[in-house]
Protein backbone atom coordinates (compact mmCIF):
# COMPACT_ATOMS: atom_id res chain seq x y z
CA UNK A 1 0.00 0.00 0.00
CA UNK A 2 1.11 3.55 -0.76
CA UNK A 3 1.33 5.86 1.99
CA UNK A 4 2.47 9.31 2.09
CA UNK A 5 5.12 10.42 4.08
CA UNK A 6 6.10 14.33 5.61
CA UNK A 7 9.48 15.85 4.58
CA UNK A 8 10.07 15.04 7.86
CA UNK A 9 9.18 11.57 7.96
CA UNK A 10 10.78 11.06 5.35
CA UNK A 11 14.11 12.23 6.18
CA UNK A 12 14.06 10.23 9.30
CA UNK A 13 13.14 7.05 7.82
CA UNK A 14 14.41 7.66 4.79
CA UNK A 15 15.97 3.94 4.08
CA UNK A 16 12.35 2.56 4.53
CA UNK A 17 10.83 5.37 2.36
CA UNK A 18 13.01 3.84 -0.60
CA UNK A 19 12.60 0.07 0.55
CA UNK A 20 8.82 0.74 0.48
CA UNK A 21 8.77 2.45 -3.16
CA UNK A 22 10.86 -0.67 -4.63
CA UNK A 23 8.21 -3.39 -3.34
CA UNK A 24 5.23 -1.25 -3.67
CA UNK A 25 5.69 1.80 -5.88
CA UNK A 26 5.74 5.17 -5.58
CA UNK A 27 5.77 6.96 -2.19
CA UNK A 28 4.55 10.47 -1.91
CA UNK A 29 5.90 13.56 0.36
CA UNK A 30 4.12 16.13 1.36
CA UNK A 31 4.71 19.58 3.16
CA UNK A 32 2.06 21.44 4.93
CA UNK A 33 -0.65 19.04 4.12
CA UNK A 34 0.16 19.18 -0.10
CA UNK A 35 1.51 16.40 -2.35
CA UNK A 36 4.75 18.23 -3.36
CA UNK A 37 7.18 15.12 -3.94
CA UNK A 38 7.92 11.32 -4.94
CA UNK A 39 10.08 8.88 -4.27
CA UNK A 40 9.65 5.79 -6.55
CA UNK A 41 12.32 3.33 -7.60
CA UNK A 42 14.68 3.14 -10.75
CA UNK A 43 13.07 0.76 -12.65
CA UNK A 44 9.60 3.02 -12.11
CA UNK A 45 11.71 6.05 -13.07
CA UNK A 46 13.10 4.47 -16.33
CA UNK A 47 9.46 3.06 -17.32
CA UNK A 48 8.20 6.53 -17.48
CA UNK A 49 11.61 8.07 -18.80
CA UNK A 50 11.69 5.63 -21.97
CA UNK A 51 11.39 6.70 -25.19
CA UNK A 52 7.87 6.30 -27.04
CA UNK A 53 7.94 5.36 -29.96
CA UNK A 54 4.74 6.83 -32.21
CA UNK A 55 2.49 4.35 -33.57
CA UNK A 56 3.20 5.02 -37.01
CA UNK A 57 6.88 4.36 -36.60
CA UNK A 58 6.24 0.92 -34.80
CA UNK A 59 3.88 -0.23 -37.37
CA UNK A 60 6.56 0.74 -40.43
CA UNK A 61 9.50 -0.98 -38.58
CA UNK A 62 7.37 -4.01 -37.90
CA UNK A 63 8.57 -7.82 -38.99
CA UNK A 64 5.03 -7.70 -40.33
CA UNK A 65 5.21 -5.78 -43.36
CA UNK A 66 4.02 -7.06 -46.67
CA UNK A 67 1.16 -8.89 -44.53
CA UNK A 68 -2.20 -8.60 -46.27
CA UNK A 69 -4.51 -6.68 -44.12
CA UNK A 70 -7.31 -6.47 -46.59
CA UNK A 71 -10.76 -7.60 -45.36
CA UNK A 72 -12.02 -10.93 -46.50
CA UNK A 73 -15.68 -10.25 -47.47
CA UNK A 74 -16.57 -14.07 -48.09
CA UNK A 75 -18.40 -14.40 -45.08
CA UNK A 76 -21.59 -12.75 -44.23
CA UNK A 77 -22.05 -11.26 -40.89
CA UNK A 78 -25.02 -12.83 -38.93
């Protein structure tokens, strides 16, 4: 479960705030009561960091090209 964590907590316990956001996810900080930071682990960090690549790109580069996508019409829908 996520929980959410002070500045101040978090400095204090700062080796559990990281242990907790590589088993279960992100962590949040707040100050005065508002969500202001997160802690979440590499592997989190370079998920939402990757590069996208656009839909258009993936379908010209894919190992499927030359594949006949035309719709058979032969069968009647019921």
């Amino acid at each position: 479960m996520r929980q959410s964590w002070t500045i101040q907590e978090a400095k204090s316990q700062f080796g559990r705030v990281v242990d907790q956001a590589i088993e279960q996810g992100a962590e949040i900080l707040t100050r005065r009561g508002k969500e202001v930071a997160v802690v979440l682990s590499f592997d989190d960090y370079r998920e939402l960091t990757k590069k996208r690549v656009p839909l258009s790109e993936f379908f010209r580069d894919s190992p499927l090209e030359g594949l006949d996508l035309t719709r058979d019409r032969s069968f009647a829908r019921g």
